[in-house]
Protein backbone atom coordinates (compact mmCIF):
# COMPACT_ATOMS: atom_id res chain seq x y z
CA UNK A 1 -80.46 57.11 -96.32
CA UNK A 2 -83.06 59.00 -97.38
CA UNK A 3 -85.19 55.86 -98.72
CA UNK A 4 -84.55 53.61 -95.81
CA UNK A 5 -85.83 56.05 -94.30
CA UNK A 6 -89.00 55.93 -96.59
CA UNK A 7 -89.37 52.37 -96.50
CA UNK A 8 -89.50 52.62 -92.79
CA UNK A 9 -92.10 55.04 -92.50
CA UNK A 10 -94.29 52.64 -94.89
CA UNK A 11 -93.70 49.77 -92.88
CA UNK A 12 -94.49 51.13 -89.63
CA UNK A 13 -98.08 52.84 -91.36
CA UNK A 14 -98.79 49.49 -93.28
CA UNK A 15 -98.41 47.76 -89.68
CA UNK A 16 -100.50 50.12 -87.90
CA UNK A 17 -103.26 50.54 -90.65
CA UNK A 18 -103.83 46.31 -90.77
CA UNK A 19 -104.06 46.04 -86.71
CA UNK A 20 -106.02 49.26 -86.70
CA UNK A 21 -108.24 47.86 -89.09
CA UNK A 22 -108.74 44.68 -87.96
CA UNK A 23 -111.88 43.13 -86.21
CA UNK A 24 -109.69 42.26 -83.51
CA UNK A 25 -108.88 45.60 -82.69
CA UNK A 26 -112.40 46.74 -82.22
CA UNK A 27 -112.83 43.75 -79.79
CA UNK A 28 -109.55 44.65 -77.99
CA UNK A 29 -110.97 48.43 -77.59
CA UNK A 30 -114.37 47.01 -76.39
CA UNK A 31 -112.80 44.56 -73.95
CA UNK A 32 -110.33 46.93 -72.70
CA UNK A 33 -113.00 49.64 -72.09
CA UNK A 34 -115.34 47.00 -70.43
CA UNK A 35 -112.71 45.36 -68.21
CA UNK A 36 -110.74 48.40 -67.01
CA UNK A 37 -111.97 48.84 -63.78
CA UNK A 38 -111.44 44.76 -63.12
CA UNK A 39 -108.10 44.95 -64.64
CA UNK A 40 -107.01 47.76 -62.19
CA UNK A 41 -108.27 46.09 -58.75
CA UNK A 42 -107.51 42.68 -59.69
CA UNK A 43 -104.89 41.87 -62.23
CA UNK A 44 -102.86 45.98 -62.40
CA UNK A 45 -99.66 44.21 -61.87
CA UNK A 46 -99.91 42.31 -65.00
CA UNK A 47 -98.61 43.72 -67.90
CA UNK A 48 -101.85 43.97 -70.63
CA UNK A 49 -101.98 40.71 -73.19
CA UNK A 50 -99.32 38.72 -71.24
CA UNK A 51 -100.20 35.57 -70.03
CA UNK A 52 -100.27 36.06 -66.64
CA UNK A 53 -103.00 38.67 -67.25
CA UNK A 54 -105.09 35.93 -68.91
CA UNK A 55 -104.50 33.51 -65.95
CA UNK A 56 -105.36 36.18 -63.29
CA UNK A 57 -108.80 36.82 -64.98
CA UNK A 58 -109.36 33.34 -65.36
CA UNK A 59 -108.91 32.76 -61.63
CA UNK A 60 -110.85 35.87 -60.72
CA UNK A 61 -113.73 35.18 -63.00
CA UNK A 62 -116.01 35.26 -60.88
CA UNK A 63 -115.84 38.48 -59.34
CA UNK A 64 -115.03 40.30 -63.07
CA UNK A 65 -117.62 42.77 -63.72
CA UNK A 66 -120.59 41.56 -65.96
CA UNK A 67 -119.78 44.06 -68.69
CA UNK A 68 -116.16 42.57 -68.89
CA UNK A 69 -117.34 38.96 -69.04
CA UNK A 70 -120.17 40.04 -71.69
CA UNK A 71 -117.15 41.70 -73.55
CA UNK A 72 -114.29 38.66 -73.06
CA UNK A 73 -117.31 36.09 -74.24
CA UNK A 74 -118.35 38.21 -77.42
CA UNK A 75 -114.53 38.98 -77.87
CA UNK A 76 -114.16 35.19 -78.16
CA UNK A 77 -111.39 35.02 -75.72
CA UNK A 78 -113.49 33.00 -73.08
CA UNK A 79 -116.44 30.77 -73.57
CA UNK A 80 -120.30 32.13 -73.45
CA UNK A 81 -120.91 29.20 -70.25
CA UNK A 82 -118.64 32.16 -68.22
CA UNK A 83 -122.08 33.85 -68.26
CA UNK A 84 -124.39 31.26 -67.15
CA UNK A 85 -121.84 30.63 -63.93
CA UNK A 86 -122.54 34.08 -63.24
C-alpha cells in the first residue's frame, strides 16, 4: 500500500512540475491575467480552455480588451492580423 502510495505522489509531482515548467504555462498565466476582465463580462459562463470559451472570444473579438488580444496573439492562440483589425 504503502508504495502505491509513493508512486502516486511521484506521478502527480512529475505531472505538475512538466506543465508548471512549461512555456505554455507562462503564456496561459499571461493570457489569463490579461483577459480576465473580458473573460468575466463576456464569456463567465464558459468553463476556462473549453471550446466554447475559444468560440465566444472569437466572436467577441472585437470588443476584447487590447491587453488580452496583445496576450492571445503573443500566446499564439490567435493570429497577430487580430491586432491590425483593432
Amino acid at each position: 500500500m504503502k508504495t502505491i502510495k509513493t508512486v502516486q505522489t511521484i506521478v502527480i509531482s512529475v505531472a505538475a512540475l512538466t506543465f508548471v515548467g512549461t512555456p505554455g504555462y507562462a503564456y496561459s498565466r499571461k493570457v489569463k491575467d490579461a483577459c480576465s476582465a473580458d473573460y468575466s463580462s463576456l464569456c463567465g459562463k464558459y468553463k476556462q480552455g473549453s471550446s466554447e470559451l475559444r468560440r465566444c472570444f472569437e466572436s467577441n473579438r472585437r470588443v476584447l480588451s487590447r491587453d488580452c488580444v496583445e496576450a492571445l496573439v503573443n500566446a499564439g492562440d490567435v493570429p497577430a492580423r487580430y491586432l491590425r483589425s483593432r
